[in-house]
PDB file of N, CA and C in Angstrom:
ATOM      1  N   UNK A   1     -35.402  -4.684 -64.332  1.00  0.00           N
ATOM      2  CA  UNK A   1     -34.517  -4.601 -65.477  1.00  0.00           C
ATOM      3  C   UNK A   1     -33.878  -3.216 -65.587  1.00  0.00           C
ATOM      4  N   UNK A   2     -34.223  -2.240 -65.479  1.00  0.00           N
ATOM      5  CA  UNK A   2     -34.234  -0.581 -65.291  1.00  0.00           C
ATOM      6  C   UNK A   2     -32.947  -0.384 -64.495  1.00  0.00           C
ATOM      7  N   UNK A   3     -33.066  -1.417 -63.116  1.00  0.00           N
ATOM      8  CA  UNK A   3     -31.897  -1.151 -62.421  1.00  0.00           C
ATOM      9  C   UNK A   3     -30.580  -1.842 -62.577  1.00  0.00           C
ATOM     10  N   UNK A   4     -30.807  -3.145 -63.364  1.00  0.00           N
ATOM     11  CA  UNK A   4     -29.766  -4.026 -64.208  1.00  0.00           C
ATOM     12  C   UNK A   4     -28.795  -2.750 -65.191  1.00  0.00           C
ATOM     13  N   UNK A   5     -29.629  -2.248 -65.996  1.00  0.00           N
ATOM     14  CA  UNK A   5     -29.215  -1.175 -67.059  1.00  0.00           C
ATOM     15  C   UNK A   5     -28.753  -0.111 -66.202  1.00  0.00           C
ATOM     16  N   UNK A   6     -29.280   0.525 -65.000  1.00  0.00           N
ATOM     17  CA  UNK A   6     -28.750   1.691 -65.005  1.00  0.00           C
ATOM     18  C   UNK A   6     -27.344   1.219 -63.901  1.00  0.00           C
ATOM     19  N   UNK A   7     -27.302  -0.018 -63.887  1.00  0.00           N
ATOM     20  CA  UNK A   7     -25.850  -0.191 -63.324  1.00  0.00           C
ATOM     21  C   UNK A   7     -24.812  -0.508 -64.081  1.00  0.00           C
ATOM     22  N   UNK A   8     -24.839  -0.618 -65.292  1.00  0.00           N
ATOM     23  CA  UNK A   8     -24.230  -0.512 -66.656  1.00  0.00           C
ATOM     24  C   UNK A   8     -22.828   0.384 -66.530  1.00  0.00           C
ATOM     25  N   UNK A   9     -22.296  -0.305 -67.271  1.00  0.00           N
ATOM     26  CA  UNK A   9     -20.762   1.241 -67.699  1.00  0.00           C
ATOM     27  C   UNK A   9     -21.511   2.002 -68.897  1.00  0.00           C
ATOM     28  N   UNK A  10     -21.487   3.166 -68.974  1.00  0.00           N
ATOM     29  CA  UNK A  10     -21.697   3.957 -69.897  1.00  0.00           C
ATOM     30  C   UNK A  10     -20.543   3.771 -71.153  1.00  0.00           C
ATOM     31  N   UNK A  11     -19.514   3.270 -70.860  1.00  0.00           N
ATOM     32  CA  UNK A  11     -18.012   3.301 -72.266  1.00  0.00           C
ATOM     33  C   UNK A  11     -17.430   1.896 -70.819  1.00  0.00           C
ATOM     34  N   UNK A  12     -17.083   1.626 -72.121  1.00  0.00           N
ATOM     35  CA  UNK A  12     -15.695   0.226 -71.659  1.00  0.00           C
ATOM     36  C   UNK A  12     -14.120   0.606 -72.095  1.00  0.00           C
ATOM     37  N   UNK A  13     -13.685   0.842 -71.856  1.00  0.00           N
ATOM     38  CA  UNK A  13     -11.867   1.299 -72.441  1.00  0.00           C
ATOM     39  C   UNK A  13     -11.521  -0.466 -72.287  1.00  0.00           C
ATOM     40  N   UNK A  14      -9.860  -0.738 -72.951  1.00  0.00           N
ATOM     41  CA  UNK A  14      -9.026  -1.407 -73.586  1.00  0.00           C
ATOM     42  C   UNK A  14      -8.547  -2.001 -71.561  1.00  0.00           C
ATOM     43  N   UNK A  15      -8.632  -0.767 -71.082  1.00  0.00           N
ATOM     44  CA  UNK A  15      -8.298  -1.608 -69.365  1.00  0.00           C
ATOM     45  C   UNK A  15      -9.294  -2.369 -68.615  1.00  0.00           C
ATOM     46  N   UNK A  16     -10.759  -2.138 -68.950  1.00  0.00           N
ATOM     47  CA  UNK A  16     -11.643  -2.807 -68.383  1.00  0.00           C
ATOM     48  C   UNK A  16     -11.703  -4.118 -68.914  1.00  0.00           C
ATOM     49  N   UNK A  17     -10.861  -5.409 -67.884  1.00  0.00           N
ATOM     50  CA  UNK A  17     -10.565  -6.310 -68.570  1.00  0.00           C
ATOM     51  C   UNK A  17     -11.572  -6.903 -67.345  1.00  0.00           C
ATOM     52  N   UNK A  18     -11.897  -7.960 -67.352  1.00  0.00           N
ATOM     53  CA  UNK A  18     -12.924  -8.868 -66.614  1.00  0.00           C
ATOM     54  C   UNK A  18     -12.127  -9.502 -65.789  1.00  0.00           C
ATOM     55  N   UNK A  19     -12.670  -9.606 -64.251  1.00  0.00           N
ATOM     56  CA  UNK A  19     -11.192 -10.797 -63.548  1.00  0.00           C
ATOM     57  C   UNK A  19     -11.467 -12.008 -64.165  1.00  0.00           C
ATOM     58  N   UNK A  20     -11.313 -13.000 -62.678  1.00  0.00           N
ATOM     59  CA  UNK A  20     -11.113 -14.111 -62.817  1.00  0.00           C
ATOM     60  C   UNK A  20     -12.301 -14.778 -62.549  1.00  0.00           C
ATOM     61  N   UNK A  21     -12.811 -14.023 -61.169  1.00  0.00           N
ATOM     62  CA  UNK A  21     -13.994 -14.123 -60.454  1.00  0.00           C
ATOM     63  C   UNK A  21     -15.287 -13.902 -61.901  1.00  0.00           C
ATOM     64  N   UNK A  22     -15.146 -12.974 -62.444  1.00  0.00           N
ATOM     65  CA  UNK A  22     -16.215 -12.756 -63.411  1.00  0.00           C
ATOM     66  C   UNK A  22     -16.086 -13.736 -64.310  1.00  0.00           C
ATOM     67  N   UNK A  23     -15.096 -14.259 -65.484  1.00  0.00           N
ATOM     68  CA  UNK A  23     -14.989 -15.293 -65.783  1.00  0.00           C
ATOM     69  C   UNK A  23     -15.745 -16.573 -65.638  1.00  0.00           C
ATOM     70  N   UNK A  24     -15.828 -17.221 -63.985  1.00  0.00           N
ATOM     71  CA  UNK A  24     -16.126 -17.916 -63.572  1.00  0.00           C
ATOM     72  C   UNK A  24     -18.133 -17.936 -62.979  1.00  0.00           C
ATOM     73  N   UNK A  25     -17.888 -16.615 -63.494  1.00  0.00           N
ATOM     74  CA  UNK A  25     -19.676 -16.760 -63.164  1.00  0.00           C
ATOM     75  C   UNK A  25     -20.292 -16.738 -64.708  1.00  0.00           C
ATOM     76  N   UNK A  26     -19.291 -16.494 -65.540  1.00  0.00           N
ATOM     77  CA  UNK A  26     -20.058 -17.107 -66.779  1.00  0.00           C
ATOM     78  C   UNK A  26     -20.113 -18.222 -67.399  1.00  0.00           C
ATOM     79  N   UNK A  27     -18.795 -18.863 -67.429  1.00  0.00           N
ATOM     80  CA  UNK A  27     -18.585 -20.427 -67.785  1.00  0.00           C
ATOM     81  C   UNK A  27     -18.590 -21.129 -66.159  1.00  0.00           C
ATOM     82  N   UNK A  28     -20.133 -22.083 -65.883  1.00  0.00           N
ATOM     83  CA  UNK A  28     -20.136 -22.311 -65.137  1.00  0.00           C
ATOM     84  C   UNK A  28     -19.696 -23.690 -64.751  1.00  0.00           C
ATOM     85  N   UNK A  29     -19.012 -24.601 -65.554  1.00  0.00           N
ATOM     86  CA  UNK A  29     -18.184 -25.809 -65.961  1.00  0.00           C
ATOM     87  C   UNK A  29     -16.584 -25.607 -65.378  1.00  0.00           C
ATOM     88  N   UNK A  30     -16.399 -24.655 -64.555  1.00  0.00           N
ATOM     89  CA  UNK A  30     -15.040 -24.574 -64.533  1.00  0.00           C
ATOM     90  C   UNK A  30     -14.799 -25.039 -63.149  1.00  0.00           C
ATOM     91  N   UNK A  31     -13.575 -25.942 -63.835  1.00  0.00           N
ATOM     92  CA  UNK A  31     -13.331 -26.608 -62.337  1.00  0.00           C
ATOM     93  C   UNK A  31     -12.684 -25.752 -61.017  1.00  0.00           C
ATOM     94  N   UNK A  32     -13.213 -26.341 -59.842  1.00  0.00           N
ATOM     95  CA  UNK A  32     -13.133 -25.645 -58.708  1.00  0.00           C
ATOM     96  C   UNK A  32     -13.476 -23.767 -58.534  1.00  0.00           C
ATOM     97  N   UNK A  33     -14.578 -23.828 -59.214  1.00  0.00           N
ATOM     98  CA  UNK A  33     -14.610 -22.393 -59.372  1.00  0.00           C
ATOM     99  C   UNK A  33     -14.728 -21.415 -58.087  1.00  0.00           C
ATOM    100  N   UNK A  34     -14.553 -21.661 -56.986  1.00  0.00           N
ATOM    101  CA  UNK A  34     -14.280 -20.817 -55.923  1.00  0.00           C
ATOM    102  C   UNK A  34     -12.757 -20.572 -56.144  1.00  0.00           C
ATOM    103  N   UNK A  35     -12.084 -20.966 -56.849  1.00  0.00           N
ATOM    104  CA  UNK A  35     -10.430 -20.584 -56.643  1.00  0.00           C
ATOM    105  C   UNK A  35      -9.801 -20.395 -57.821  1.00  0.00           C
ATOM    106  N   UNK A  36      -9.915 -19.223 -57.574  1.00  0.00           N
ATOM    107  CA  UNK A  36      -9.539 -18.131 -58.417  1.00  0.00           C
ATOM    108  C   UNK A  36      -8.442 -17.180 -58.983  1.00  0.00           C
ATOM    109  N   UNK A  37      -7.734 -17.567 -57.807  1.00  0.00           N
ATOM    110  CA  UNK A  37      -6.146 -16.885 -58.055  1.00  0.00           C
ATOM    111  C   UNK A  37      -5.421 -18.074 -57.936  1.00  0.00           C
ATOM    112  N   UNK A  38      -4.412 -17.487 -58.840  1.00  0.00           N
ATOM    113  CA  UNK A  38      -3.746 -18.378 -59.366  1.00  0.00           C
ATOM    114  C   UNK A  38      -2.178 -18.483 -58.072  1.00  0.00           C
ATOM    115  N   UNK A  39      -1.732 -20.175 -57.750  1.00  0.00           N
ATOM    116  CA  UNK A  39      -0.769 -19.940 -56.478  1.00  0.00           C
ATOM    117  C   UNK A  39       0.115 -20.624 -56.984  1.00  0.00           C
ATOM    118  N   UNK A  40       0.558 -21.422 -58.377  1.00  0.00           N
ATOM    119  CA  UNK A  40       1.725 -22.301 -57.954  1.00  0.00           C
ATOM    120  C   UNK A  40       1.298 -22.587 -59.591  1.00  0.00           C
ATOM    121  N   UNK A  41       2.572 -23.683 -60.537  1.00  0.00           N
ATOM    122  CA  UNK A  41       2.495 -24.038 -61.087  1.00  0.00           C
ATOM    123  C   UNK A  41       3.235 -25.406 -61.043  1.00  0.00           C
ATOM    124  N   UNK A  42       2.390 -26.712 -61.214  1.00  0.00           N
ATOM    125  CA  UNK A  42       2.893 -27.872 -60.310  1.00  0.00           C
ATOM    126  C   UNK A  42       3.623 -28.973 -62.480  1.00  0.00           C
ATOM    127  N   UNK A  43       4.237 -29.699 -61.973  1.00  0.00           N
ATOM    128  CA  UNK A  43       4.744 -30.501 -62.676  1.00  0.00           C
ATOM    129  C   UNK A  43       4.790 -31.832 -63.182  1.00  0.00           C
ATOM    130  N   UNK A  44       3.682 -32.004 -63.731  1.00  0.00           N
ATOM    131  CA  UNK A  44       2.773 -33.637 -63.510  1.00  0.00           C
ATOM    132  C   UNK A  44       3.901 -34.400 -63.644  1.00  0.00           C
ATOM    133  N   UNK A  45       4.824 -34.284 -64.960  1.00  0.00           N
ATOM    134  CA  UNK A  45       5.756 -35.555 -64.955  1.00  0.00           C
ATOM    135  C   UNK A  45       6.738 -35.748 -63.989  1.00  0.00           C
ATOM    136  N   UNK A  46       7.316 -35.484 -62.750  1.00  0.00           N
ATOM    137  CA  UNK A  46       7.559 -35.477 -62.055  1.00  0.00           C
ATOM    138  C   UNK A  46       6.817 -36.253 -60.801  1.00  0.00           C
ATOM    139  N   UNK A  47       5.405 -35.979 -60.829  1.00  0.00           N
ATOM    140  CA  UNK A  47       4.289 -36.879 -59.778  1.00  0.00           C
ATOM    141  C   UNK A  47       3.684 -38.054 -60.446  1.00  0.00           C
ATOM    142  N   UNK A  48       4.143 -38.123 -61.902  1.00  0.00           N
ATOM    143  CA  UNK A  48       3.985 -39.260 -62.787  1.00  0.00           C
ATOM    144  C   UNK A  48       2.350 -39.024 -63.019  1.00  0.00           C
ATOM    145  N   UNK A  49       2.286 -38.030 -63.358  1.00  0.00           N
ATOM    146  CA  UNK A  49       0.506 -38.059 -63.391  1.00  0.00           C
ATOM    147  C   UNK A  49       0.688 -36.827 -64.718  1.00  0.00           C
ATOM    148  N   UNK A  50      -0.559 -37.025 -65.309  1.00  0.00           N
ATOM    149  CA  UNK A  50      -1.086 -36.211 -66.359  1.00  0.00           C
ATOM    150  C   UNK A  50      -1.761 -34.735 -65.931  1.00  0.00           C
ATOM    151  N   UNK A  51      -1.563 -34.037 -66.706  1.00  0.00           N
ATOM    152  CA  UNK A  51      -2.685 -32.326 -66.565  1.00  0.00           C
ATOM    153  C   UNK A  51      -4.081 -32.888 -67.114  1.00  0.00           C
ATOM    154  N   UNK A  52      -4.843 -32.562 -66.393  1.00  0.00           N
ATOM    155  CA  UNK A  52      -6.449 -32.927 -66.639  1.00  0.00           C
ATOM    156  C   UNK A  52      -6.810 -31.896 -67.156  1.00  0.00           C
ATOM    157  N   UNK A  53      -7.898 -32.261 -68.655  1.00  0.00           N
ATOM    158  CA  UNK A  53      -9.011 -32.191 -69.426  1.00  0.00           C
ATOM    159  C   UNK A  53      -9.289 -30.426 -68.475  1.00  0.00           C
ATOM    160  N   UNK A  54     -10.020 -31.028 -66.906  1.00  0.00           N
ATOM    161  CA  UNK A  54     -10.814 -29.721 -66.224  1.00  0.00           C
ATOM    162  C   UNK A  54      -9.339 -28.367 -66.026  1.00  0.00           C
ATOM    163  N   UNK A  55      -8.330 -28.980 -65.721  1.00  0.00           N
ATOM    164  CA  UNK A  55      -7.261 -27.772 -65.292  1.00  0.00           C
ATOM    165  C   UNK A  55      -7.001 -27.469 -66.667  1.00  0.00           C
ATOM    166  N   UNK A  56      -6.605 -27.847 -67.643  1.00  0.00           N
ATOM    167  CA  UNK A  56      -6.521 -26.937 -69.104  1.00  0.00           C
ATOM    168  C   UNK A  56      -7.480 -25.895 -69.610  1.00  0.00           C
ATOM    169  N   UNK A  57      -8.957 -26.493 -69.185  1.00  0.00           N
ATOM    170  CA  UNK A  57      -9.805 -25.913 -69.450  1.00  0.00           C
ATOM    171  C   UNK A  57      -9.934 -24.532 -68.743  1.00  0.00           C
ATOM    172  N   UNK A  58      -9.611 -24.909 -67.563  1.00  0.00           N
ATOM    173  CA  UNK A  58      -9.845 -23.555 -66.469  1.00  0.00           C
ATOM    174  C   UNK A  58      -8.566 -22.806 -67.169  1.00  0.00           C
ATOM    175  N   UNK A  59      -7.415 -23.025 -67.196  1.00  0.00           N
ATOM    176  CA  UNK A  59      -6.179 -22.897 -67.175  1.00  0.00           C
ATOM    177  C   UNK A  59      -6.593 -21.840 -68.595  1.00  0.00           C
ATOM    178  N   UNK A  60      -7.167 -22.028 -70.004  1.00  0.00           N
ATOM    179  CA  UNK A  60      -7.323 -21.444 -70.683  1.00  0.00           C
ATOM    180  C   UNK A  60      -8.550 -20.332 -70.649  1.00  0.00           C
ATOM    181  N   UNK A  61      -9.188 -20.582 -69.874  1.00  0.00           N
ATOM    182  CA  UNK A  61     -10.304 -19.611 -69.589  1.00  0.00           C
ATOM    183  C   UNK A  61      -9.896 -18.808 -68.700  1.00  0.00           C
ATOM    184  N   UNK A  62      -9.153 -18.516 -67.587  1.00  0.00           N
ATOM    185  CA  UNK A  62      -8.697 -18.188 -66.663  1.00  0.00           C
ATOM    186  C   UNK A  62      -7.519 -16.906 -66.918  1.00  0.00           C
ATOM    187  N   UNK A  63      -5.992 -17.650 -68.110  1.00  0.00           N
ATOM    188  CA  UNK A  63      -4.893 -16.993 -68.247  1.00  0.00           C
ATOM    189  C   UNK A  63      -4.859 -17.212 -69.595  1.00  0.00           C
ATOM    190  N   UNK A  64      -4.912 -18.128 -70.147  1.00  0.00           N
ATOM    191  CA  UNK A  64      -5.324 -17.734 -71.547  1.00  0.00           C
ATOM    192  C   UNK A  64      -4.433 -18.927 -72.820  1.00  0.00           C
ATOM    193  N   UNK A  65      -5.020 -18.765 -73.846  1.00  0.00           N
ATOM    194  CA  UNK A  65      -4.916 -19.918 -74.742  1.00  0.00           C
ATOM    195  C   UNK A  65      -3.181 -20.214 -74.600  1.00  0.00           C
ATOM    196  N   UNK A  66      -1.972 -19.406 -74.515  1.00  0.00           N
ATOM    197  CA  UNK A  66      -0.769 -19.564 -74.488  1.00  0.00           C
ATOM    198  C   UNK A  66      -0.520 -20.335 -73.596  1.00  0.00           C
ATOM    199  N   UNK A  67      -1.090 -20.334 -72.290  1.00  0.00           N
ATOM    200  CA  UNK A  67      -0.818 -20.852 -70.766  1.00  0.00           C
ATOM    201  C   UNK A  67      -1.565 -22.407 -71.132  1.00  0.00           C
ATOM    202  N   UNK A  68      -2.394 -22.526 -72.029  1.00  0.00           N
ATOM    203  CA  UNK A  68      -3.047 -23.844 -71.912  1.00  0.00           C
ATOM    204  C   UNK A  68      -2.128 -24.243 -72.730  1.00  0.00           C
ATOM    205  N   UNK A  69      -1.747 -24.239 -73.690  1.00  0.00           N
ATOM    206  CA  UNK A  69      -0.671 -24.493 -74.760  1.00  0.00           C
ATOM    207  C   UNK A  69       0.687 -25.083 -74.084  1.00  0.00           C
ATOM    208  N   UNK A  70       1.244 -24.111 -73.209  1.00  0.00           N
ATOM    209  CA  UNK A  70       2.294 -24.385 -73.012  1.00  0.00           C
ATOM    210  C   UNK A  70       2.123 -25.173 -71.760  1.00  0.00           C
ATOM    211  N   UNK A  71       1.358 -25.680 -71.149  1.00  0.00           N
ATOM    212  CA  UNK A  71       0.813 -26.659 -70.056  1.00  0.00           C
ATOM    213  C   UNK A  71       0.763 -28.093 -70.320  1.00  0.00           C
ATOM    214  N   UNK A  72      -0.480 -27.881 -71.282  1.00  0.00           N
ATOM    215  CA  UNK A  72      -0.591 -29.179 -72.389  1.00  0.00           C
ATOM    216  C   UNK A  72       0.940 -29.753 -72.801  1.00  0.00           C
ATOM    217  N   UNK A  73       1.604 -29.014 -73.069  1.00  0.00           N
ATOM    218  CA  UNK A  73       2.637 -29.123 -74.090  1.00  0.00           C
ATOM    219  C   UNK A  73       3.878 -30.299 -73.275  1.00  0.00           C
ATOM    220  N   UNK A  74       3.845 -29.287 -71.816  1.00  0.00           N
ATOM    221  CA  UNK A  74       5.068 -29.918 -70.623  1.00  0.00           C
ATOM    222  C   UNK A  74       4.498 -30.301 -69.653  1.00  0.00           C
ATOM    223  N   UNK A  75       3.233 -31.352 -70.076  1.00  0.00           N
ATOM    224  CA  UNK A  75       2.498 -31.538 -69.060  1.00  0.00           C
ATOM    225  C   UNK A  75       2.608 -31.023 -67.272  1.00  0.00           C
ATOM    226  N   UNK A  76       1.829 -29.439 -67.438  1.00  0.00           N
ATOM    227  CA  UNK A  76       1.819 -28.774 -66.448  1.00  0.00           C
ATOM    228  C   UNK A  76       0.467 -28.455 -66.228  1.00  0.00           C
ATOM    229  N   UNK A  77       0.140 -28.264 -64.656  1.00  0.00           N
ATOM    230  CA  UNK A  77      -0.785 -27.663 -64.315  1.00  0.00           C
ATOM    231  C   UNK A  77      -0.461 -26.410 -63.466  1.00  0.00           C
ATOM    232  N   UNK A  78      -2.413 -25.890 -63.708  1.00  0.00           N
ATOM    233  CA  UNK A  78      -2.297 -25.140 -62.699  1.00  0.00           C
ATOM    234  C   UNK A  78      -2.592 -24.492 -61.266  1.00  0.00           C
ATOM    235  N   UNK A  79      -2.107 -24.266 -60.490  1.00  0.00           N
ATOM    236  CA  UNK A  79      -2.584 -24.780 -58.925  1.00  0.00           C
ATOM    237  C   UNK A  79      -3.652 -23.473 -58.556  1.00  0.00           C
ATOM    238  N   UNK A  80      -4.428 -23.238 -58.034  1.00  0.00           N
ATOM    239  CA  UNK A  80      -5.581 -22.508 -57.937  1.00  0.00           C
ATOM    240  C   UNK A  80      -5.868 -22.066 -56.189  1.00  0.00           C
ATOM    241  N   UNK A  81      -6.571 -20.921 -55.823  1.00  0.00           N
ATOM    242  CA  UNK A  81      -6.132 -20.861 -54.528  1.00  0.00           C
ATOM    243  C   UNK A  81      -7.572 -19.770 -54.171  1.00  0.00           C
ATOM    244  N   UNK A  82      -8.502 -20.043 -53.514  1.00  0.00           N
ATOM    245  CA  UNK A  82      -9.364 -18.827 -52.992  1.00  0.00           C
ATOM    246  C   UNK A  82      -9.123 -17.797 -52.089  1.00  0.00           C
ATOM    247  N   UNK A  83      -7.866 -18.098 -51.573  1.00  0.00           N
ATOM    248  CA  UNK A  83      -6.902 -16.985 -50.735  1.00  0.00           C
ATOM    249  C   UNK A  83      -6.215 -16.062 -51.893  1.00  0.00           C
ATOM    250  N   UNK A  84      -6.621 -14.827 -51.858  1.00  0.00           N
ATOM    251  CA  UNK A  84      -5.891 -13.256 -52.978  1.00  0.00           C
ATOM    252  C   UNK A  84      -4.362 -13.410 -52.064  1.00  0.00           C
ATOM    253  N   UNK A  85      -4.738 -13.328 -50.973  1.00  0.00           N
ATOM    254  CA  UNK A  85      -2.996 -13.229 -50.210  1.00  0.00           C
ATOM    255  C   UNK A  85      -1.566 -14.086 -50.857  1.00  0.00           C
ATOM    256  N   UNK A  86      -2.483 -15.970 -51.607  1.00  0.00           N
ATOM    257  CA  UNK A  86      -1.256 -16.495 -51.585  1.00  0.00           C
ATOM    258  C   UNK A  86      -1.274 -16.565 -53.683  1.00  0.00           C
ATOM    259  N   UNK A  87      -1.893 -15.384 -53.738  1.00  0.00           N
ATOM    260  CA  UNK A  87      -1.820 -15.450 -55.519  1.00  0.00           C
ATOM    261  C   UNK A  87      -0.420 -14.634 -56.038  1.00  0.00           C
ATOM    262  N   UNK A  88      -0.134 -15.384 -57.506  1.00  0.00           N
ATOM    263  CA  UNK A  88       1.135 -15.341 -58.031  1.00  0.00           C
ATOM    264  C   UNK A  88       0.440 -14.318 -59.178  1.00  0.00           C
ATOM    265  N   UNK A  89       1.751 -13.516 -60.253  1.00  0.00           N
ATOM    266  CA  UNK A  89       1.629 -12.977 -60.895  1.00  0.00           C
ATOM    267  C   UNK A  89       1.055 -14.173 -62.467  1.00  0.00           C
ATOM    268  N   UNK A  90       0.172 -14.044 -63.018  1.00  0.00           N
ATOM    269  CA  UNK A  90       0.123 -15.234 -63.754  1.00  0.00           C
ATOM    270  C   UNK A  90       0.729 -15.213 -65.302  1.00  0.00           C
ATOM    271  N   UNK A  91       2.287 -14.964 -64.944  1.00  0.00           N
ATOM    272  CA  UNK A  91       3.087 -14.992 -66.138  1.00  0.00           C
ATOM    273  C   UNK A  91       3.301 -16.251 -66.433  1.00  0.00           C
ATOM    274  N   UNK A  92       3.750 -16.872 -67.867  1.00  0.00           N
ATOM    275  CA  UNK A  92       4.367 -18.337 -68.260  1.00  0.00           C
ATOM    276  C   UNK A  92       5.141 -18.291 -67.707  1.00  0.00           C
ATOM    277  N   UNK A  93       6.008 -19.929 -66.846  1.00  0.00           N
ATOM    278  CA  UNK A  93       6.762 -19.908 -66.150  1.00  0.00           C
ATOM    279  C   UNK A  93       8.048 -20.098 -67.277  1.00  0.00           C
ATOM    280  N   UNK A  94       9.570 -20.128 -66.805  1.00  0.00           N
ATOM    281  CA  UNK A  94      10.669 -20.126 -67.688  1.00  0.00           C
ATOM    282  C   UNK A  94      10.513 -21.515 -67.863  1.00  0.00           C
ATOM    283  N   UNK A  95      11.255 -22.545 -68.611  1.00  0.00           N
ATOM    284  CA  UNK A  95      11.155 -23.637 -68.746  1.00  0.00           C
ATOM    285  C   UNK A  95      12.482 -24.004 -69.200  1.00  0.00           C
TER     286      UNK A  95
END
């Protein structure tokens, strides 16, 4: 336990934000949790298919309650990728 603690941050600042990877080792319900960066944002009504329950969920744990919102909203998902090389900036897309 001694060495748990002394690997500790001494102060956290406003930039020490948690990735994605960390995220995912705490909520362990998240779908496909090896893939982690975010690669694409796909367009269900178009493939005639719905955004799933698990991709909102990740989708809001991941980038955050706005991105699930506006997903939900235009039935969108989001595409997920364990390659860092083919990850996108994870801004809302224009619509």
């Amino acid at each position: 336990m001694r060495e748990i603690d002394a690997a500790l941050p001494r102060f956290v600042g406003p930039r020490d934000r948690p990735t994605h990877a960390d995220v995912v080792q705490v909520y362990r319900d998240v779908e496909e949790a090896d893939k982690v960066h975010l690669c694409d944002w796909r367009d269900n009504t178009v493939r005639k298919q719905r955004v799933s329950q698990a991709n909102l969920a990740k989708t809001r744990r991941l980038i955050g309650q706005d991105a699930h919102d506006l997903c939900k909203r235009h039935n969108l998902s989001t595409c997920w990728t364990d390659d860092p090389r083919r990850a996108i900036a994870a801004e809302l897309p224009e619509l």
